[in-house]
Protein backbone atom coordinates (compact mmCIF):
# COMPACT_ATOMS: atom_id res chain seq x y z
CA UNK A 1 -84.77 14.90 60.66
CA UNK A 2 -83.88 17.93 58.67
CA UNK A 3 -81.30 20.51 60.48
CA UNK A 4 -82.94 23.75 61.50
CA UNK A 5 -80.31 26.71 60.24
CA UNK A 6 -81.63 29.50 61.91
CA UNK A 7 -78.79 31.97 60.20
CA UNK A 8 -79.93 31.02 56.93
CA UNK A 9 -83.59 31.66 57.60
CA UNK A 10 -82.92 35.12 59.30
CA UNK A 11 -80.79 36.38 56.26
CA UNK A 12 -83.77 35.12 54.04
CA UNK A 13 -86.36 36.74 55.53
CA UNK A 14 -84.08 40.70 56.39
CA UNK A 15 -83.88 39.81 52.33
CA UNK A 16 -87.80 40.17 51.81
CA UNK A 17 -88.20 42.77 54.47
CA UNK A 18 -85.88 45.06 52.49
CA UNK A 19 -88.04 44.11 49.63
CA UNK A 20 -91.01 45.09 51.21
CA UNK A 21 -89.98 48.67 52.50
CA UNK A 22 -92.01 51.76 51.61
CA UNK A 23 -89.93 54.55 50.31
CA UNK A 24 -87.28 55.66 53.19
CA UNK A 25 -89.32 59.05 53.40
CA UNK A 26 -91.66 61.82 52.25
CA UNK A 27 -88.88 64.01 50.75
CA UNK A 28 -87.76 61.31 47.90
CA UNK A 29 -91.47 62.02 46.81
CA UNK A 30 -92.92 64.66 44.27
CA UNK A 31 -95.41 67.06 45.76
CA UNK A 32 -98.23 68.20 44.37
CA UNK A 33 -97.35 71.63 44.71
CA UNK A 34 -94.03 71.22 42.88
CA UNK A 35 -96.15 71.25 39.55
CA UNK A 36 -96.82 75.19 40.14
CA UNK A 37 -93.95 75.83 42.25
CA UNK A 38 -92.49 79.36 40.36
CA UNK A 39 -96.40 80.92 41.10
CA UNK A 40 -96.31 80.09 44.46
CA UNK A 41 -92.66 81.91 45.48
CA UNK A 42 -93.50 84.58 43.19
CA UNK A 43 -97.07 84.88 45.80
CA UNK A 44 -95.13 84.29 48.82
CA UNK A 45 -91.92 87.23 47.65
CA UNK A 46 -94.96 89.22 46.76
CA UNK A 47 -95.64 89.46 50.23
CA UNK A 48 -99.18 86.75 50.20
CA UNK A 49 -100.05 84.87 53.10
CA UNK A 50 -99.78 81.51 53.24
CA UNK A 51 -103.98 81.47 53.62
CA UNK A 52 -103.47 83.67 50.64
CA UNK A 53 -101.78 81.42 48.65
CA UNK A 54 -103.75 77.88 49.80
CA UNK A 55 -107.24 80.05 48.27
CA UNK A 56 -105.47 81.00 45.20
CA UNK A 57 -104.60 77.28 45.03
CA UNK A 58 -107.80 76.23 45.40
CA UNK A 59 -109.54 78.69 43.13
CA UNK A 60 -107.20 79.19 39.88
CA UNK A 61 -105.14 75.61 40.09
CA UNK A 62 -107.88 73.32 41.53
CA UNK A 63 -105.39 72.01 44.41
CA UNK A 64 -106.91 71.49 47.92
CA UNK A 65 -104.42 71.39 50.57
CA UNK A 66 -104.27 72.27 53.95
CA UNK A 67 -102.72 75.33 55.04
CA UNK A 68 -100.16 73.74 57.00
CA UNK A 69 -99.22 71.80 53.61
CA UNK A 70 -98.28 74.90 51.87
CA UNK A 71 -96.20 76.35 54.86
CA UNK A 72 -94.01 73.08 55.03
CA UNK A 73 -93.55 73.06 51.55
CA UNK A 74 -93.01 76.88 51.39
CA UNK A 75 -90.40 76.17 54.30
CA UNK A 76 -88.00 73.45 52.51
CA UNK A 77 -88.44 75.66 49.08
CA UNK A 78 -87.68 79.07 50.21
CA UNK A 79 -84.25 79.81 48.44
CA UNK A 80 -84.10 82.90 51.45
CA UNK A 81 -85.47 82.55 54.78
CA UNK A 82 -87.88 85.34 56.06
């Protein structure tokens, strides 16, 4: 009978969990919004709503997002907060 090393088995399978982890969070990825990021602070400093600014999306740039979307992302890119 074989011996049963329960260390060995553990550190063998925290190994392939860490292999299997989705990226640690959403801010190591690339928005969408990134790609016209200058046009939409120039929209918000020009005083737009952020309604404003999810229709111009929409319209001009093809994007859908939500509303909510843009203010998050208008949040963490702001270089001054209002």
């Amino acid at each position: 009978m074989s011996q049963f090393d329960a260390v060995a088995i553990a550190a063998q399978l925290r190994a392939e969990s860490r292999a299997r982890r989705k990226p640690p969070s959403y801010l190591q990825r690339r928005s969408v919004l990134d790609t016209c990021a200058f046009e939409i602070l120039q929209l918000d400093k020009a005083g737009c709503t952020v309604g404003e600014i999810r229709h111009w999306l929409e319209i001009s740039k093809r994007i859908q997002v939500h509303r909510t979307t843009v203010q998050r992302w208008l949040h963490s890119n702001r270089s001054t907060p209002l």
